[in-house]
Structures are given as C-alpha cells and as structure tokens.
N, C-alpha and C. Protein backbone atom coordinates (compact mmCIF):
# COMPACT_ATOMS: atom_id res chain seq x y z
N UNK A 1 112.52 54.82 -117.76
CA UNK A 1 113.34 55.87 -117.16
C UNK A 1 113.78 55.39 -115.77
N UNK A 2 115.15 54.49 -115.53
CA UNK A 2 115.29 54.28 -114.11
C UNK A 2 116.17 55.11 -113.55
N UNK A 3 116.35 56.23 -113.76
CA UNK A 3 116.54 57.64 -113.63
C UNK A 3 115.90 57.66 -112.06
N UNK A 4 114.59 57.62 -112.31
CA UNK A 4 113.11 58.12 -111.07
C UNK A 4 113.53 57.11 -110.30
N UNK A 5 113.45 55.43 -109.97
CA UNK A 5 113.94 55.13 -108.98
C UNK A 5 115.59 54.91 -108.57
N UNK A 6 116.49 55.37 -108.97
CA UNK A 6 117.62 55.38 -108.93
C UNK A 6 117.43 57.07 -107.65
N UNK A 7 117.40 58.47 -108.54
CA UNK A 7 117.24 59.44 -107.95
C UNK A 7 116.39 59.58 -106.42
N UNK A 8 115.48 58.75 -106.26
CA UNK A 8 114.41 58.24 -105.01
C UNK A 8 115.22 57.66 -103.91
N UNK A 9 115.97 56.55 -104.35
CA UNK A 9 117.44 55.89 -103.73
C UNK A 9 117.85 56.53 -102.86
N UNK A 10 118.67 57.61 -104.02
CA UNK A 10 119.58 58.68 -103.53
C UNK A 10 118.92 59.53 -102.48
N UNK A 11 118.11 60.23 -102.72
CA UNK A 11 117.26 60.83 -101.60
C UNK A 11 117.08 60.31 -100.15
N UNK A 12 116.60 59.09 -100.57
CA UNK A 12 116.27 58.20 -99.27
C UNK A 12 117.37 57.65 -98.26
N UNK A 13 118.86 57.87 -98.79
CA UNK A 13 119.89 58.24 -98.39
C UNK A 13 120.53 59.63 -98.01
N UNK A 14 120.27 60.60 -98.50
CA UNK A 14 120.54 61.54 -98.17
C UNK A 14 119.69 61.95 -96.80
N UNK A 15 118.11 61.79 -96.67
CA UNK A 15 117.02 62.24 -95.92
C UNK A 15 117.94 61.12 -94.45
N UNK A 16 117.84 60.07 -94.87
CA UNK A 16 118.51 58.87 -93.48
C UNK A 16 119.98 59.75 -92.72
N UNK A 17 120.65 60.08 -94.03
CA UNK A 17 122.00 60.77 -93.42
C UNK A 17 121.78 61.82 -92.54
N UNK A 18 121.02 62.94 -92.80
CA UNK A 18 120.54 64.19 -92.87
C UNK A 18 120.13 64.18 -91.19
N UNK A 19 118.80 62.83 -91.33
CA UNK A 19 118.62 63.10 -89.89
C UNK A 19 119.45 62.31 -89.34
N UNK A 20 120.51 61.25 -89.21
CA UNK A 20 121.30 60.61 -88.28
C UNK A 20 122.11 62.51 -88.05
N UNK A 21 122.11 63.10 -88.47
CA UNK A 21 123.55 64.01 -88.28
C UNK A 21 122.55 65.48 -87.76
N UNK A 22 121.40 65.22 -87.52
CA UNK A 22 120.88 66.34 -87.18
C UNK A 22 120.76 67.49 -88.05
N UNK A 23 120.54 67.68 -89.46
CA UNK A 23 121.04 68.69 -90.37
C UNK A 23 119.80 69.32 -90.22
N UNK A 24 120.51 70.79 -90.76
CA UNK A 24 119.36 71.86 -90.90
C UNK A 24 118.54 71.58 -92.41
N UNK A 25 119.70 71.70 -93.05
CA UNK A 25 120.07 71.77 -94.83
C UNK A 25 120.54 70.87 -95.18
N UNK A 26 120.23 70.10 -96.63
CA UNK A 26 121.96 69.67 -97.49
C UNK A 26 122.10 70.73 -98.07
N UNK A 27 123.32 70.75 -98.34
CA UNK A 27 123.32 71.69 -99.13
C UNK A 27 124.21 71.22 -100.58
N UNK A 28 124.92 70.10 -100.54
CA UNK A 28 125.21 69.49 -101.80
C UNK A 28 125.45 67.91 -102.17
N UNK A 29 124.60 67.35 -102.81
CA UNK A 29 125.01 65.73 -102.89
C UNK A 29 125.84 65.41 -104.11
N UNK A 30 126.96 64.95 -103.71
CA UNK A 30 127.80 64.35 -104.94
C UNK A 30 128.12 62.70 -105.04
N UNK A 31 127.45 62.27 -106.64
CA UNK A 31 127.25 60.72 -106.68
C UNK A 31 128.44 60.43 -107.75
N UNK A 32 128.72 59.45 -107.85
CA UNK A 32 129.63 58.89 -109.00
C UNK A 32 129.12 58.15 -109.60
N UNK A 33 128.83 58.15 -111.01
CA UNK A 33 128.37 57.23 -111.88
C UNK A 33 129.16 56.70 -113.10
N UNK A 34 129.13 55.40 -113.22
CA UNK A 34 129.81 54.96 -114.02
C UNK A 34 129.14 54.93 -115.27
N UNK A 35 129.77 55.43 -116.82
CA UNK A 35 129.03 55.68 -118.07
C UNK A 35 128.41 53.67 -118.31
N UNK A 36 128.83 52.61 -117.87
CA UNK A 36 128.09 51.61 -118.64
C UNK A 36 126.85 51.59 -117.68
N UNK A 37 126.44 52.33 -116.93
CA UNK A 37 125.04 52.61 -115.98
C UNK A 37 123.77 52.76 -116.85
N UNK A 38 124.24 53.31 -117.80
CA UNK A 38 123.24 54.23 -119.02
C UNK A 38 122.38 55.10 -118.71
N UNK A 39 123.12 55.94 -117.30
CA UNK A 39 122.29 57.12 -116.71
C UNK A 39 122.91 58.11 -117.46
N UNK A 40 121.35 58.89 -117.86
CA UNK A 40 121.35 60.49 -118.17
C UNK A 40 121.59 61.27 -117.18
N UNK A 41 122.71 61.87 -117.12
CA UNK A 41 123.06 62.95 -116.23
C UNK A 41 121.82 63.99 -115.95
N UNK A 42 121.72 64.83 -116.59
CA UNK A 42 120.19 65.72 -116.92
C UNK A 42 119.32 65.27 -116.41
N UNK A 43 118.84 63.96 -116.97
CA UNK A 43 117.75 63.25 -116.50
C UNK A 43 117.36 62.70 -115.29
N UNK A 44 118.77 62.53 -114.50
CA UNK A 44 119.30 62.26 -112.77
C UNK A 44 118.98 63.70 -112.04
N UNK A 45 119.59 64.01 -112.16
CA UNK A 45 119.69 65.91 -111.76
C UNK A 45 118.64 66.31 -111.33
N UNK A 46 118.26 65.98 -112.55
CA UNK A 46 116.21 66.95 -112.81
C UNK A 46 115.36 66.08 -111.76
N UNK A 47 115.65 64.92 -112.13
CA UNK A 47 114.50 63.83 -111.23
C UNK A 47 114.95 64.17 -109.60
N UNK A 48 115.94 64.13 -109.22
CA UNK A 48 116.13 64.19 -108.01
C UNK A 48 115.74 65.84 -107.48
N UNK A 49 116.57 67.07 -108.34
CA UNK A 49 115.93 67.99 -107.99
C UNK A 49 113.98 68.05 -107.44
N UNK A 50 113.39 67.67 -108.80
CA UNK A 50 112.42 67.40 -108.49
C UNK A 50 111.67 66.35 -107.29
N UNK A 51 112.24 65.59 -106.76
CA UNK A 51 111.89 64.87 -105.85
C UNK A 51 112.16 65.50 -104.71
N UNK A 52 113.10 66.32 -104.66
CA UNK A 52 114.00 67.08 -103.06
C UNK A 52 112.84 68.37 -103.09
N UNK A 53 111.69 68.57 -103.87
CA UNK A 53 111.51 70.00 -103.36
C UNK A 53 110.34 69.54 -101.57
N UNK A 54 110.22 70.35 -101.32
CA UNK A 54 109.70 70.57 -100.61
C UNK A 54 110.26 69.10 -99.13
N UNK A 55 111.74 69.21 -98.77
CA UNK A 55 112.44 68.04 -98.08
C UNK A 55 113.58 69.44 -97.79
N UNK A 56 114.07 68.55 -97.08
CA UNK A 56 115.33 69.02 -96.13
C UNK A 56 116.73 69.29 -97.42
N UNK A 57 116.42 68.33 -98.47
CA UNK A 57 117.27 68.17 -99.75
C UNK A 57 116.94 69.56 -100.85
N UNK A 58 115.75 70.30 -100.55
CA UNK A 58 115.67 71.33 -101.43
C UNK A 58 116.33 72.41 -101.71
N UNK A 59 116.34 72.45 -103.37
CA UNK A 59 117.45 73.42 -103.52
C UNK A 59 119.13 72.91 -103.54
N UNK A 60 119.68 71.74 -103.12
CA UNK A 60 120.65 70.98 -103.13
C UNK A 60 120.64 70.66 -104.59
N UNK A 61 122.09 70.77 -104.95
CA UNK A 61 122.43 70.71 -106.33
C UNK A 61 123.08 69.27 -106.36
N UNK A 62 122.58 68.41 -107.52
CA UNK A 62 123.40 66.99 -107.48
C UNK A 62 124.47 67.03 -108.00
N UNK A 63 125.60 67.12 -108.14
CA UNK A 63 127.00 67.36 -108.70
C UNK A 63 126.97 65.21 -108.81
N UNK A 64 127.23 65.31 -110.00
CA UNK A 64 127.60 63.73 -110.96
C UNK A 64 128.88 63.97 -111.83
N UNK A 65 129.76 63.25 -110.57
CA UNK A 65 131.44 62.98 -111.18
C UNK A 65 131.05 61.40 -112.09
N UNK A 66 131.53 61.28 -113.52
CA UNK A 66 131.66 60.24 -114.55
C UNK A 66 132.43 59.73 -114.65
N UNK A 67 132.45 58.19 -114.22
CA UNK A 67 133.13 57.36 -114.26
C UNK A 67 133.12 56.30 -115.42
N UNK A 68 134.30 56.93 -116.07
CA UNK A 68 135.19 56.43 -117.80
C UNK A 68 134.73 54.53 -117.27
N UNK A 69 135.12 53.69 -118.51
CA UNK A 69 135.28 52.42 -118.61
C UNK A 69 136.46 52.14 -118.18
N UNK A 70 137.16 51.35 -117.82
CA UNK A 70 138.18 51.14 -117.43
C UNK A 70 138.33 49.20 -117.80
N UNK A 71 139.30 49.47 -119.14
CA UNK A 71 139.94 47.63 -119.12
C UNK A 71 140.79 47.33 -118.68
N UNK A 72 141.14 46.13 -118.51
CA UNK A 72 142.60 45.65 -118.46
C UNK A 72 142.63 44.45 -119.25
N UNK A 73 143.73 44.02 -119.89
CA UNK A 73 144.14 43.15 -120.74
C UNK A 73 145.01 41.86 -119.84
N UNK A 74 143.88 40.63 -120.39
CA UNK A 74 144.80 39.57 -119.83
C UNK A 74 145.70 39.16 -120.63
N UNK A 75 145.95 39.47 -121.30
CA UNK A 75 147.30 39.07 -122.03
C UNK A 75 148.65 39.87 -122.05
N UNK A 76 148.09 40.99 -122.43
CA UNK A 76 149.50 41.84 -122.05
C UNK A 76 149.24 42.66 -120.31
N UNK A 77 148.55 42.28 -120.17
CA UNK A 77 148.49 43.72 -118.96
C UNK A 77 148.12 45.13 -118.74
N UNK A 78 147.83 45.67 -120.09
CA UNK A 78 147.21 46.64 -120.36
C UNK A 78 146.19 46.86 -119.89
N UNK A 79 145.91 48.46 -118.90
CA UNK A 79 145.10 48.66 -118.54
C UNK A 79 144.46 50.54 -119.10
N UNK A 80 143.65 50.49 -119.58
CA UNK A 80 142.77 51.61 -120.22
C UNK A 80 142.08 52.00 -119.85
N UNK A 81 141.84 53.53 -119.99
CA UNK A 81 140.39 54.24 -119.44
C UNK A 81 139.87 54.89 -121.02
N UNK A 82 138.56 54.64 -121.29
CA UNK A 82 138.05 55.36 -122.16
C UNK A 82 136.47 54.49 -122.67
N UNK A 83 136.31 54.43 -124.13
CA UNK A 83 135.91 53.84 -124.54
C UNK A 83 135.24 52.01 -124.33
N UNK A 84 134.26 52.08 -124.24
CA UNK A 84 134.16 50.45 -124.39
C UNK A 84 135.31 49.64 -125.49
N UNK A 85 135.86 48.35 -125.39
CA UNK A 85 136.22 48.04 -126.43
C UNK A 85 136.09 46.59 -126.63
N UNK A 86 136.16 45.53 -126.97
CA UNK A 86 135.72 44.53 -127.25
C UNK A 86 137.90 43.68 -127.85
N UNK A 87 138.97 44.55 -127.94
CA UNK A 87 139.92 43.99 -127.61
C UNK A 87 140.92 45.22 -127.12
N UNK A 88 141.85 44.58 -126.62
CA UNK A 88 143.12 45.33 -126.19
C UNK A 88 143.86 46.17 -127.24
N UNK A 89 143.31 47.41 -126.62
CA UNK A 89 144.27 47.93 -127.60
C UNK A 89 145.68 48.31 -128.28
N UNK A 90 146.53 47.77 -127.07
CA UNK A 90 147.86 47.77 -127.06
C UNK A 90 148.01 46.24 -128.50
N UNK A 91 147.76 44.93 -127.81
CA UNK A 91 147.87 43.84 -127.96
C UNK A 91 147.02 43.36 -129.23
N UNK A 92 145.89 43.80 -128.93
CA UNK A 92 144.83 43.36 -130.22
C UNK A 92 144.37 41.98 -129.70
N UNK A 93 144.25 41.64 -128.33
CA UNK A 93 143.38 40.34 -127.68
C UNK A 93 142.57 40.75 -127.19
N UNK A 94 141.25 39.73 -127.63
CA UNK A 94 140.28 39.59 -127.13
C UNK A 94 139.87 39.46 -125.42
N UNK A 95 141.12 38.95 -124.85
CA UNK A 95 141.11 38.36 -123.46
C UNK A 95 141.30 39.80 -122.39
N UNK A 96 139.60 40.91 -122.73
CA UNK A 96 140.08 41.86 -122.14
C UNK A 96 138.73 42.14 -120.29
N UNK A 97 139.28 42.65 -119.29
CA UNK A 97 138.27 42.56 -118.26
C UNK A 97 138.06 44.16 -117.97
N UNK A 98 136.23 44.13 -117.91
CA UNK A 98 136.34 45.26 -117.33
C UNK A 98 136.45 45.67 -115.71
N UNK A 99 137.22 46.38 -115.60
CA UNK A 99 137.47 46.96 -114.35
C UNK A 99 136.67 47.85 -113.43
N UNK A 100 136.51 49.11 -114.33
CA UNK A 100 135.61 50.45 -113.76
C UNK A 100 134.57 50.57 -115.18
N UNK A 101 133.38 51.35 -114.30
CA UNK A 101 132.42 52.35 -115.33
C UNK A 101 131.41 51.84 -115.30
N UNK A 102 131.22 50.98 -114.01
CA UNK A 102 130.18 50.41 -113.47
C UNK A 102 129.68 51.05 -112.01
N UNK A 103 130.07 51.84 -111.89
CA UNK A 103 129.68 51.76 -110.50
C UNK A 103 128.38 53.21 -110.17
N UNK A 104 127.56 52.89 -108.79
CA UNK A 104 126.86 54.30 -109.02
C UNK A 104 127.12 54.28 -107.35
N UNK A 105 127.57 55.27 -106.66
CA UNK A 105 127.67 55.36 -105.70
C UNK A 105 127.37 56.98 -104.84
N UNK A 106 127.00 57.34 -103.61
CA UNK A 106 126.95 58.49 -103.16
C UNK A 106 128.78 58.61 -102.79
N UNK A 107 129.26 60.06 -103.29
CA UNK A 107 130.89 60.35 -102.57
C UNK A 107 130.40 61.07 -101.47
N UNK A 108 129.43 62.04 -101.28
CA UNK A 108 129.72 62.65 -100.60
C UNK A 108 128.15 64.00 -100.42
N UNK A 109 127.79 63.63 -98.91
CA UNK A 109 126.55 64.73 -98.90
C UNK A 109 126.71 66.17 -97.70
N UNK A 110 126.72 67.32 -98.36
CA UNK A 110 127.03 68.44 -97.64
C UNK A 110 125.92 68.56 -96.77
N UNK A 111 126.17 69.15 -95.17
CA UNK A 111 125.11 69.44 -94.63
C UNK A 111 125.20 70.44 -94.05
N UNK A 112 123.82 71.27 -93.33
CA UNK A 112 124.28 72.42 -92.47
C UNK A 112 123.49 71.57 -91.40
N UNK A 113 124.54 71.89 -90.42
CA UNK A 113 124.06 71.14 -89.12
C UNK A 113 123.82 72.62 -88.32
C-alpha cells in the first residue's frame, strides 16, 4: 500500500507550508494525480485523513484532481488523452510517447491564517 507513504509526504508538506505561513487551519489540500501512479483515490483520502487527525491538517478534506494518460504520436503527430495504448490511434504506429498521467503533485493548500 504506497498509499501510507505517499499520503505522509503530503502531510509533511502541508505541516512545512502551514507553519512557513503561520496558519491557524488547513482547511483544504488539493493534489493531482496521474492514473499510471496506480493510486487509489479512497485509499489516499482515507490514509491521509487518517494521518491529519489530531495536526493542524485535521478535518481538511483531500480533493484528488485525475490526471488522464496523455500520448502523442511520432509519426503522425497525434496527440490523445484517455486510455493507455500501445499504438496511435489515428495512424495505427507503434512510435507512440507518453506525455501526461504520470505525475503526483500538491496544486494547492487552503489555509486559515
């Protein structure tokens, strides 16, 4: 389950932010995750909820925006959001790169200062 240290991460970023900015509260952390991550949304949520109780983060809801796959095709130029795929679907070549649906990043942490 790297759910638990992924969610710990996040925290340990939020708690660093929290006090550089003097906060009372968070009051909302929003992360972006890309689906080839193979994070459980639920399973993120819960773990971090659970890690924020009794912290400056408690009660803060994790809002997880999903970030699609994203190809592009070296042959024709085609670029796609959806599905994994293994060729272009315009073209039908193999010669395809992924772009996005990798990424896990914090967008954005609410605070009450």
């Amino acid at each position: 389950m790297h759910e638990l240290g992924i969610a710990g991460e996040i925290l340990n970023v939020v708690h660093s932010e929290a006090a550089k900015h003097e906060a009372k509260k968070v009051t909302v952390v929003t992360v972006r995750v890309g689906v080839l991550r193979g994070i459980v949304p639920e399973n993120l949520r819960f773990l971090f909820e659970s890690l924020a109780r009794g912290t400056i983060a408690e009660g803060a809801p994790l809002v997880i925006e999903e970030e699609p796959v994203v190809i592009e095709c070296g042959a024709c130029g085609t670029t796609e959001a959806g599905a994994m795929t293994w060729e272009c679907p315009a073209c039908k070549s193999p010669d395809i790169f992924v772009k996005g649906g990798d990424s896990l990043r914090i967008v954005s942490i609410d605070l009450d200062t």
